[in-house]
N, C-alpha and C. Protein backbone atom coordinates (compact mmCIF):
# COMPACT_ATOMS: atom_id res chain seq x y z
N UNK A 1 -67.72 -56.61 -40.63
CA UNK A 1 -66.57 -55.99 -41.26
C UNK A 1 -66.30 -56.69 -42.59
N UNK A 2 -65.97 -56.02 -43.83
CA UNK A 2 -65.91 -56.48 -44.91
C UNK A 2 -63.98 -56.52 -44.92
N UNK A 3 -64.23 -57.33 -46.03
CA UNK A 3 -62.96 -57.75 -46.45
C UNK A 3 -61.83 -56.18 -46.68
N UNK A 4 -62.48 -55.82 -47.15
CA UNK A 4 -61.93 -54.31 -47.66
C UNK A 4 -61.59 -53.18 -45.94
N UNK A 5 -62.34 -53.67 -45.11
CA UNK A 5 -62.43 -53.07 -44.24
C UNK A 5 -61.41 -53.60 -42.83
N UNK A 6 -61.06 -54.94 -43.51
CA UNK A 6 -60.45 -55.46 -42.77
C UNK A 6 -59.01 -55.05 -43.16
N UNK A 7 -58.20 -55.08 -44.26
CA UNK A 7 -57.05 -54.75 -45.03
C UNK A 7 -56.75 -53.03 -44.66
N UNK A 8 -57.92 -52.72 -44.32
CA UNK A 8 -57.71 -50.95 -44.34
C UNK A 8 -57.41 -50.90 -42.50
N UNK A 9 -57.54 -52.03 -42.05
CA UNK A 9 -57.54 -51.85 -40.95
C UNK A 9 -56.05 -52.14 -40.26
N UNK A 10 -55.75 -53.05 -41.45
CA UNK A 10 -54.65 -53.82 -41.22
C UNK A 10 -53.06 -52.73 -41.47
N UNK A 11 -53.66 -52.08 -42.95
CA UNK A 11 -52.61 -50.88 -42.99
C UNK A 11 -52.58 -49.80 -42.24
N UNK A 12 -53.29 -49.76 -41.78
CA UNK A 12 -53.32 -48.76 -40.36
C UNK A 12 -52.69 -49.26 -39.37
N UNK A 13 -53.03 -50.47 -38.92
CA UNK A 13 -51.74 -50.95 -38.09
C UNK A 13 -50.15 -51.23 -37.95
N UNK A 14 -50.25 -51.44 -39.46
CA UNK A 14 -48.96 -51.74 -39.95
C UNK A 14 -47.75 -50.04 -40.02
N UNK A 15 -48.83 -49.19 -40.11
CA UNK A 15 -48.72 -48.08 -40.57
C UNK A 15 -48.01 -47.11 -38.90
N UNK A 16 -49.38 -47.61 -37.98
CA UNK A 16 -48.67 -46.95 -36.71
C UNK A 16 -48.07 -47.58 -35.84
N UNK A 17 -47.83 -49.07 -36.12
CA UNK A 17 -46.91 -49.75 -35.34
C UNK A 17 -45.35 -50.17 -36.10
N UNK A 18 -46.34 -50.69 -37.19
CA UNK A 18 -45.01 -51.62 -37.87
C UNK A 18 -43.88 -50.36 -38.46
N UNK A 19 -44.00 -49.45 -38.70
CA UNK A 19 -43.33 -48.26 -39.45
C UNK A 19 -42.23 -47.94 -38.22
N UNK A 20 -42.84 -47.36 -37.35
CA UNK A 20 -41.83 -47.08 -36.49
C UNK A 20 -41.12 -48.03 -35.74
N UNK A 21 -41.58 -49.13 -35.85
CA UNK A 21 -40.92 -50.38 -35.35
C UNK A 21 -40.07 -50.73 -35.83
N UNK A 22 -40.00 -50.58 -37.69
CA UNK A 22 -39.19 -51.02 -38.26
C UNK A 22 -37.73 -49.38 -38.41
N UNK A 23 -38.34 -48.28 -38.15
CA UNK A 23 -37.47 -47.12 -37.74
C UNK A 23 -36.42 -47.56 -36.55
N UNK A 24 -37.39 -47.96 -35.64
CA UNK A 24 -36.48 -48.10 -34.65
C UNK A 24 -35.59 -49.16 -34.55
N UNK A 25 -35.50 -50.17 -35.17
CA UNK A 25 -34.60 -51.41 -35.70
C UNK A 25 -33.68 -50.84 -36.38
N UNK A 26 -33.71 -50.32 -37.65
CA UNK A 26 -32.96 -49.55 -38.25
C UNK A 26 -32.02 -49.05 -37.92
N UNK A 27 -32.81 -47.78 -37.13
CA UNK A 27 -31.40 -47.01 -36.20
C UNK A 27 -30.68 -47.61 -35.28
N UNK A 28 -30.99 -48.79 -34.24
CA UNK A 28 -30.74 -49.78 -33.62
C UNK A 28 -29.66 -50.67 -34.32
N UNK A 29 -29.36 -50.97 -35.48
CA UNK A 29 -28.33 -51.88 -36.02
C UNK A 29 -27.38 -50.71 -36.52
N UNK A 30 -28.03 -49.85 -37.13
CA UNK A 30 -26.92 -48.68 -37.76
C UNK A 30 -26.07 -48.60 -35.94
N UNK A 31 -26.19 -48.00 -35.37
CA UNK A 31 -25.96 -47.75 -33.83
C UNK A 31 -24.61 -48.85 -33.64
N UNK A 32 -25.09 -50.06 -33.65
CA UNK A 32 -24.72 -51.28 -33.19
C UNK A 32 -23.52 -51.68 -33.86
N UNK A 33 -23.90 -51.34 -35.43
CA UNK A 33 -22.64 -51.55 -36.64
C UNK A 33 -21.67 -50.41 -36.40
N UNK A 34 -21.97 -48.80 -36.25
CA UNK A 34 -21.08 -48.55 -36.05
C UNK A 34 -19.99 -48.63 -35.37
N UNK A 35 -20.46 -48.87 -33.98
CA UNK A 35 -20.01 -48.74 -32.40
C UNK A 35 -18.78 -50.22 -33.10
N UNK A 36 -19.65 -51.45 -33.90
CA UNK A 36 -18.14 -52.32 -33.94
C UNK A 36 -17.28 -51.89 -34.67
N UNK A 37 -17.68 -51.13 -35.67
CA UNK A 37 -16.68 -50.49 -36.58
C UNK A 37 -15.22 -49.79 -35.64
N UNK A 38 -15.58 -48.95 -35.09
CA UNK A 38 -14.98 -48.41 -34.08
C UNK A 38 -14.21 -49.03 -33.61
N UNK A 39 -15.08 -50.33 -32.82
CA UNK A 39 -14.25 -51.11 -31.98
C UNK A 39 -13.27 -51.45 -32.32
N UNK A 40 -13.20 -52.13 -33.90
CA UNK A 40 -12.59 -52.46 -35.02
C UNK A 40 -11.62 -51.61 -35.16
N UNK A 41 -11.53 -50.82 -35.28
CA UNK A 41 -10.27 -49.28 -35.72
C UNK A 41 -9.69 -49.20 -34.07
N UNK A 42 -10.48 -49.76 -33.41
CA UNK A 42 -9.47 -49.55 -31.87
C UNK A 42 -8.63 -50.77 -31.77
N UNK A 43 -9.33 -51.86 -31.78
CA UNK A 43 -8.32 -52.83 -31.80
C UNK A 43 -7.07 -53.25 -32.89
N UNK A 44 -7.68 -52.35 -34.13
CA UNK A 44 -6.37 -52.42 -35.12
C UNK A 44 -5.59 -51.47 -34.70
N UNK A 45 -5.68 -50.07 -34.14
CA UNK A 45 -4.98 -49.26 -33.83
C UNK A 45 -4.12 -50.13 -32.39
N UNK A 46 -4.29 -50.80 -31.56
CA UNK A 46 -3.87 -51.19 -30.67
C UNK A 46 -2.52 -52.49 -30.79
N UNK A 47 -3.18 -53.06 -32.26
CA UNK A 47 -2.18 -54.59 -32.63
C UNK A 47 -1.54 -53.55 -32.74
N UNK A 48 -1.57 -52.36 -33.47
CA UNK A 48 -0.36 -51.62 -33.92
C UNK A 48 0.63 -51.15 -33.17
N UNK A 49 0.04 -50.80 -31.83
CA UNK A 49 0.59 -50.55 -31.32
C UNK A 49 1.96 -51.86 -30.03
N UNK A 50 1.11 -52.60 -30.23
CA UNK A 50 1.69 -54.06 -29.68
C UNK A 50 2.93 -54.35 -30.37
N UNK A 51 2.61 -54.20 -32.03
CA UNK A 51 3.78 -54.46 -32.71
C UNK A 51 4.96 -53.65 -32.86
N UNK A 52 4.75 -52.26 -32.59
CA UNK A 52 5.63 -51.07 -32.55
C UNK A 52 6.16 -51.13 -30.86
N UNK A 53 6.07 -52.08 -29.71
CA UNK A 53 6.46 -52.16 -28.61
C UNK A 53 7.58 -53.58 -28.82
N UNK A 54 6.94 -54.26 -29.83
CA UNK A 54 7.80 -55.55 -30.00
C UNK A 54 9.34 -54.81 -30.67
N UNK A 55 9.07 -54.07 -31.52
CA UNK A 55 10.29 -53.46 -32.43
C UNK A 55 11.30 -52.30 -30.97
N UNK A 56 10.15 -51.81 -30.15
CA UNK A 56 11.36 -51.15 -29.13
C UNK A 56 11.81 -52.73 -27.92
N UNK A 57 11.35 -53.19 -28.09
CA UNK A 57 12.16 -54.46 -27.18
C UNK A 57 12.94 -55.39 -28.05
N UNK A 58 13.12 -54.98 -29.36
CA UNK A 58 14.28 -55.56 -30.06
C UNK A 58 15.51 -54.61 -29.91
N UNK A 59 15.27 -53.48 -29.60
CA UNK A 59 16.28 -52.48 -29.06
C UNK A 59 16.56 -52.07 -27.92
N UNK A 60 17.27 -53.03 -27.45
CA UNK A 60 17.20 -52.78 -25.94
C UNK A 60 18.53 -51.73 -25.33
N UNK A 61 19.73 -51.85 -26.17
CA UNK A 61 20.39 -50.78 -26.42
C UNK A 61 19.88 -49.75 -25.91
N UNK A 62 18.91 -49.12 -26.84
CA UNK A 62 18.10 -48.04 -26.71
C UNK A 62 17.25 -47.20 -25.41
N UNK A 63 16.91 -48.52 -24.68
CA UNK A 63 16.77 -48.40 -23.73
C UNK A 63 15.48 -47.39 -23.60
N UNK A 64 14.61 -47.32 -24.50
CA UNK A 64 13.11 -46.93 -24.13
C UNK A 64 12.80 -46.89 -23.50
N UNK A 65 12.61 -48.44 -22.74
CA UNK A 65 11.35 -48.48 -22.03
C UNK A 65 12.24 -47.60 -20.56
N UNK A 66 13.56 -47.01 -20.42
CA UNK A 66 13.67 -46.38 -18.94
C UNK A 66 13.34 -45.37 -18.94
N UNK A 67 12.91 -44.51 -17.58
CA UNK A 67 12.06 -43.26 -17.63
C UNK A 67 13.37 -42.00 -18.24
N UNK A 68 14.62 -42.40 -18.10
CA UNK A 68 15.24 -41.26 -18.26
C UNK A 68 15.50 -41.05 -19.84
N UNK A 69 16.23 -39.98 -20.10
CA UNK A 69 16.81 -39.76 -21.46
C UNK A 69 17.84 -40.98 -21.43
N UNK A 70 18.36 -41.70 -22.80
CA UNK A 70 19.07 -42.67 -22.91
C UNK A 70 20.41 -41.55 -23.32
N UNK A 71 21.60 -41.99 -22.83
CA UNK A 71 22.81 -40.95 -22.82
C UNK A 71 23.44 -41.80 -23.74
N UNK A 72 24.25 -40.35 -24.30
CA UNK A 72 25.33 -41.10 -24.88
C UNK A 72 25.13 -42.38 -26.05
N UNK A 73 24.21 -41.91 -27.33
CA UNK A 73 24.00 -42.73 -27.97
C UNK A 73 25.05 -42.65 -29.05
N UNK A 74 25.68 -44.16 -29.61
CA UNK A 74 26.39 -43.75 -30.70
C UNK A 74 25.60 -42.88 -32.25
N UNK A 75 25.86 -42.61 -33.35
CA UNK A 75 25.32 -42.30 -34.81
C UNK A 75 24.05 -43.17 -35.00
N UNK A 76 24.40 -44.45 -34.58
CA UNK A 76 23.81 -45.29 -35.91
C UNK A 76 22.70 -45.38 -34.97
N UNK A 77 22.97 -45.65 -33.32
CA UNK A 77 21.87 -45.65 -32.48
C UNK A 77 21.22 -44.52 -32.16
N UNK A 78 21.67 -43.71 -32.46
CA UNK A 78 20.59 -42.21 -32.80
C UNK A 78 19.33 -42.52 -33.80
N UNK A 79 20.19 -42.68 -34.94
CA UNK A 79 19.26 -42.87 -36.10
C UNK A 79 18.04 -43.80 -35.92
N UNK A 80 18.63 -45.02 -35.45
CA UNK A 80 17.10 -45.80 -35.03
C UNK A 80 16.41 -45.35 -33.99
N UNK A 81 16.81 -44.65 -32.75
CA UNK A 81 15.64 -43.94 -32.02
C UNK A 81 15.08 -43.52 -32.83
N UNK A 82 15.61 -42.36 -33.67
CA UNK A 82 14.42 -41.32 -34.40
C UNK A 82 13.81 -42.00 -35.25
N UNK A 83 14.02 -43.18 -35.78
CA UNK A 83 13.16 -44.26 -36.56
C UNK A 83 12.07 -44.19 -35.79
N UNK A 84 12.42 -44.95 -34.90
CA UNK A 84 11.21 -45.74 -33.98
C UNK A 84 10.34 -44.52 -32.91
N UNK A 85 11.09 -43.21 -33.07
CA UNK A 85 10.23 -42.55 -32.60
C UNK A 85 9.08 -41.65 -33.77
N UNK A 86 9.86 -41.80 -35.17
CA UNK A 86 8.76 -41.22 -36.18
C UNK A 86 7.54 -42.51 -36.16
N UNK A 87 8.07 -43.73 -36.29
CA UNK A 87 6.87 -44.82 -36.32
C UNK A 87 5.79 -44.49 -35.49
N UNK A 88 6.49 -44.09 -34.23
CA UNK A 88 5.59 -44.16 -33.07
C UNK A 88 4.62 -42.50 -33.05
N UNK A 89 5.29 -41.55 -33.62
CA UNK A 89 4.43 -40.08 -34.25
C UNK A 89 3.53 -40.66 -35.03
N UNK A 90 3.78 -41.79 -36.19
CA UNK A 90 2.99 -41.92 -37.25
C UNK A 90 1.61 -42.94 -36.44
N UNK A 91 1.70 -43.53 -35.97
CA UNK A 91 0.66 -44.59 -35.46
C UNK A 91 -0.05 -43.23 -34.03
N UNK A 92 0.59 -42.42 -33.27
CA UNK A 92 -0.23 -41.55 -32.45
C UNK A 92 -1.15 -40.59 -33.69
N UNK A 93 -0.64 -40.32 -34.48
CA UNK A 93 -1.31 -39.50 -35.49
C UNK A 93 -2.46 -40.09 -35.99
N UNK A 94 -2.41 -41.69 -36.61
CA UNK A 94 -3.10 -42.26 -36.83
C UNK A 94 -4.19 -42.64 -35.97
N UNK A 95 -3.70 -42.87 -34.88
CA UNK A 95 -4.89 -42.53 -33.60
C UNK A 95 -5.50 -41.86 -33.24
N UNK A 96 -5.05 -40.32 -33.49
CA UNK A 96 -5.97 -38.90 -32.93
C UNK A 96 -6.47 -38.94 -34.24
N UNK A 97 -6.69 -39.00 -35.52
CA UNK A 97 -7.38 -39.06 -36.45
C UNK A 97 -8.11 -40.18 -36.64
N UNK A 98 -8.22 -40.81 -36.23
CA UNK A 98 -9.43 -41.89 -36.42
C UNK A 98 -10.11 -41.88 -35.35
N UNK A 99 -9.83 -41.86 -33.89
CA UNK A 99 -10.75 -42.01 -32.65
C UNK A 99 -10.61 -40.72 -31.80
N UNK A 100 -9.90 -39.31 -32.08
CA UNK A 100 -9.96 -38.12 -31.62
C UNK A 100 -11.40 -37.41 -31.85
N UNK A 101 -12.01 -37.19 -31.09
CA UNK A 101 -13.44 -35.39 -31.34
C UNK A 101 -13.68 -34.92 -30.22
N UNK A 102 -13.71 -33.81 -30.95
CA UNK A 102 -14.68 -32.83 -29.86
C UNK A 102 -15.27 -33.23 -28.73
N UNK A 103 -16.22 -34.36 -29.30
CA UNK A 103 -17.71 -34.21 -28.51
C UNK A 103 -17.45 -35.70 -28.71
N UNK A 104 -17.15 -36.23 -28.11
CA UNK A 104 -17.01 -37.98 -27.82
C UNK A 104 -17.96 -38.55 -26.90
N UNK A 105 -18.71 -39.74 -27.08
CA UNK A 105 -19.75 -40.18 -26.27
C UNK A 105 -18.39 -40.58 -25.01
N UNK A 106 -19.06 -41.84 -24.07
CA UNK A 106 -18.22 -41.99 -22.89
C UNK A 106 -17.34 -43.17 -23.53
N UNK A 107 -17.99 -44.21 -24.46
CA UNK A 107 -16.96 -44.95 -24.72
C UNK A 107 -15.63 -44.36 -25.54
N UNK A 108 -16.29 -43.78 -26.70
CA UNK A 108 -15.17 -42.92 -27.38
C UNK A 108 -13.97 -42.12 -26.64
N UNK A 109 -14.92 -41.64 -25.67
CA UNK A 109 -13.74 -41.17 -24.71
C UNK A 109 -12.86 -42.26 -23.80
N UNK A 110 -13.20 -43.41 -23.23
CA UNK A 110 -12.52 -44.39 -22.43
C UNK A 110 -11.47 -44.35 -24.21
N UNK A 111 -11.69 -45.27 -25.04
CA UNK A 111 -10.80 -45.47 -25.44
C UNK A 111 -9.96 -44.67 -26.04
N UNK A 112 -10.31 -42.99 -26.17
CA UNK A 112 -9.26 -42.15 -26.58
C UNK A 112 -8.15 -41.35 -25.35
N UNK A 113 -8.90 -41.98 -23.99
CA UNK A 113 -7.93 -42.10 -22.87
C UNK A 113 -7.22 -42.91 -22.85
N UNK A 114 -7.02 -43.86 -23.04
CA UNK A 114 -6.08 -45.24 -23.33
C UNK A 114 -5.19 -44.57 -24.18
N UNK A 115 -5.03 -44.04 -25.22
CA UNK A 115 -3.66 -43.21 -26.29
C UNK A 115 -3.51 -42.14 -25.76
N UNK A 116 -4.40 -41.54 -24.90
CA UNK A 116 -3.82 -39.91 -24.59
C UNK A 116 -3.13 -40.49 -23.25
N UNK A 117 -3.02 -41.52 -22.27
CA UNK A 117 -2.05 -42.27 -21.99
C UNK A 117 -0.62 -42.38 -22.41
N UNK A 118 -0.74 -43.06 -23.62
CA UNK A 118 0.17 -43.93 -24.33
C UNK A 118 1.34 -42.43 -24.64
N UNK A 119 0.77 -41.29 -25.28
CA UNK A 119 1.21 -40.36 -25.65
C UNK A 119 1.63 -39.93 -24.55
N UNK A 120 0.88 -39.59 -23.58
CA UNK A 120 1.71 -38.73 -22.07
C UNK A 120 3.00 -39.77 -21.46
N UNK A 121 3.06 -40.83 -21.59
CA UNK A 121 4.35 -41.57 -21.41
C UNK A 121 5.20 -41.60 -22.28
N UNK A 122 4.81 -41.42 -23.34
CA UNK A 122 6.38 -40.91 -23.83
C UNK A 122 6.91 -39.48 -24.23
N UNK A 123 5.52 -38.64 -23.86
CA UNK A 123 6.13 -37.32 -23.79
C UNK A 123 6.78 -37.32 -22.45
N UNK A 124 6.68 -37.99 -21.70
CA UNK A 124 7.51 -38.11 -20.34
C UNK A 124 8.77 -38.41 -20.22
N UNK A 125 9.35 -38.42 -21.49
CA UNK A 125 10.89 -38.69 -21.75
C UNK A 125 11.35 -37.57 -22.73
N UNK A 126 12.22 -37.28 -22.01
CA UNK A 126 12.74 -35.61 -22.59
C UNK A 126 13.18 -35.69 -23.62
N UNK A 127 14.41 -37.07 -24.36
CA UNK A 127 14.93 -37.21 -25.67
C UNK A 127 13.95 -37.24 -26.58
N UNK A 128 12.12 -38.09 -25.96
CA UNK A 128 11.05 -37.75 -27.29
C UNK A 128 10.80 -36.29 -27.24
N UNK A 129 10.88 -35.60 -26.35
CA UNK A 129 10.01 -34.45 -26.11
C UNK A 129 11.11 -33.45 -26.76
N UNK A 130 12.39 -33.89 -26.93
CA UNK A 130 13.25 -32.85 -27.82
C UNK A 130 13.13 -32.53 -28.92
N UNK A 131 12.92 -34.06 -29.83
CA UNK A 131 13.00 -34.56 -31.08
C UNK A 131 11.53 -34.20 -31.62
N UNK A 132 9.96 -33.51 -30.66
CA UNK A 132 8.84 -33.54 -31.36
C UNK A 132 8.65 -32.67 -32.64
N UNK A 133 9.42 -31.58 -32.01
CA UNK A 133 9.87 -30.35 -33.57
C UNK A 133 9.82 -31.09 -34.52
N UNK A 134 10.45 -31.66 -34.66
CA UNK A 134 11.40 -32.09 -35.88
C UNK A 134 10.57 -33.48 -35.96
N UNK A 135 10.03 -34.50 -35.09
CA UNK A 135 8.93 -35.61 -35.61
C UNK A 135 7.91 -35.06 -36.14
N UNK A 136 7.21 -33.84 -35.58
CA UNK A 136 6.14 -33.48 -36.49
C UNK A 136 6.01 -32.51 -37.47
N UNK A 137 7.03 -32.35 -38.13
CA UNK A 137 6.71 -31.95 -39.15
C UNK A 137 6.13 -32.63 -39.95
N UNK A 138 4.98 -31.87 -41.16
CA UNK A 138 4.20 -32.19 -41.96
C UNK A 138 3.38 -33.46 -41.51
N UNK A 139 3.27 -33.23 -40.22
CA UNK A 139 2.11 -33.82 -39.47
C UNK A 139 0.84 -32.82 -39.64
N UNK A 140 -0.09 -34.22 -39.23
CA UNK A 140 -1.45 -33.06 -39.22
C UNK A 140 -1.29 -31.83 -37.82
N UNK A 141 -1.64 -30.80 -38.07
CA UNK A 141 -1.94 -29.58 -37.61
C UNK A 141 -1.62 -29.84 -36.18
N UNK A 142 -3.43 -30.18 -36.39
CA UNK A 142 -4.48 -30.18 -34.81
C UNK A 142 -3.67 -31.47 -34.06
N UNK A 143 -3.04 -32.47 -34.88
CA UNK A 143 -2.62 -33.52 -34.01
C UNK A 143 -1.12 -32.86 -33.24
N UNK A 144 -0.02 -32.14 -33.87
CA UNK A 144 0.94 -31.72 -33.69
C UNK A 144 0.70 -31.01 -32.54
N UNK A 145 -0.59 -29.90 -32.15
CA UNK A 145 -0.88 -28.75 -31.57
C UNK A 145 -1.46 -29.81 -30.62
N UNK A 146 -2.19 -30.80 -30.28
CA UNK A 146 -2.54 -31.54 -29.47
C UNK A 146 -1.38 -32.80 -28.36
N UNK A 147 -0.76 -32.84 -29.45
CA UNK A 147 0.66 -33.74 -28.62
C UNK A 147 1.80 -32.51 -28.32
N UNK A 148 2.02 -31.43 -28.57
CA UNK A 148 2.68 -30.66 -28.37
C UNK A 148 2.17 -29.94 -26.71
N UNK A 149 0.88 -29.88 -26.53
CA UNK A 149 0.28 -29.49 -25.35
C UNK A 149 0.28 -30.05 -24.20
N UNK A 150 0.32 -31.20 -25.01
CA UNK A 150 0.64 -32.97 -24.07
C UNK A 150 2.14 -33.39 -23.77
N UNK A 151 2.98 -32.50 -24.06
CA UNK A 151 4.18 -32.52 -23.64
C UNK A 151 4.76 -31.30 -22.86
N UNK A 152 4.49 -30.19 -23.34
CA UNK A 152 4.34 -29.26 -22.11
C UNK A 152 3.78 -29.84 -20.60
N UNK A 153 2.40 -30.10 -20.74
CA UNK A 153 2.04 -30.93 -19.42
C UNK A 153 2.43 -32.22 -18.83
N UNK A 154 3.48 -32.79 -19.58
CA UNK A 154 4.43 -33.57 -19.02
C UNK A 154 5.25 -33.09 -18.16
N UNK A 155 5.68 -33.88 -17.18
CA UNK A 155 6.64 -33.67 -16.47
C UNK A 155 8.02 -34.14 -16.85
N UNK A 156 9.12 -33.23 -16.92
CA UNK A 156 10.25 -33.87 -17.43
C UNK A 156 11.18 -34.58 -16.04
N UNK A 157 11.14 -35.97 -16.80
CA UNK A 157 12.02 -37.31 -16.29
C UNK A 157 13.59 -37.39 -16.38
């Protein structure tokens, strides 16, 4: 085998091994990077949500966290429910738009069960489920038409 014959032999190998080897690495890290990306947008979506639970346990007044409607709120304690319940529209919104589809693999789906959770408990309280009219406006669409469906299939508390 000549020198020439050896190099021609060599790009042939390189050619039907190393090519798709290096294909399949490729798609293998793309894969890998996305999936943390994700992860990434779940766990920021989640501090967010940690921190928007710290702000309803500074209001205890308010009385959130009980399953019933809170009665008898004065003006000013009106006004901060509907605060803290637009915050809490704005961060579910922000959630069905970043980790909401169609066609979700199984993880995508575990963690877009975890907020379609989060959402069915507080459509489970009739004072949120009064106020959604009027929280979603000039919300996105499909998210409005999706938490709106999700409160129908609530049970009222």
């Amino acid at each position: 085998m000549t020198t020439l014959e050896i190099w021609e032999l060599l790009s042939y190998v390189v050619t039907v091994i190393g090519l798709p080897l290096a294909i399949s690495v490729f798609i293998y890290e793309q894969r890998k990077e996305r999936n943390n990306e994700e992860e990434e947008v779940y766990q920021l979506l989640s501090d967010n949500y940690q921190e928007f639970l710290k702000i309803a346990l500074e209001n205890p007044d308010l009385r959130l966290f009980a399953n019933e409607e809170t009665p008898a709120l004065a003006p000013e304690q009106r006004e901060r429910m509907f605060i803290i319940f637009s915050m809490l529209i704005s961060l579910f919104e922000r959630a069905y738009l970043l980790l909401y589809e169609d066609d979700m693999t199984e993880k995508q789906a575990r963690r877009w069960r975890s907020w379609e959770d989060y959402m069915g408990e507080w459509c489970n309280r009739a004072d949120f489920r009064s106020l959604l009219p009027v929280l979603l406006r000039g919300e996105d669409p499909e998210f409005a038409g999706y938490i709106q469906k999700l409160a129908v299939s609530s049970p009222v508390t």
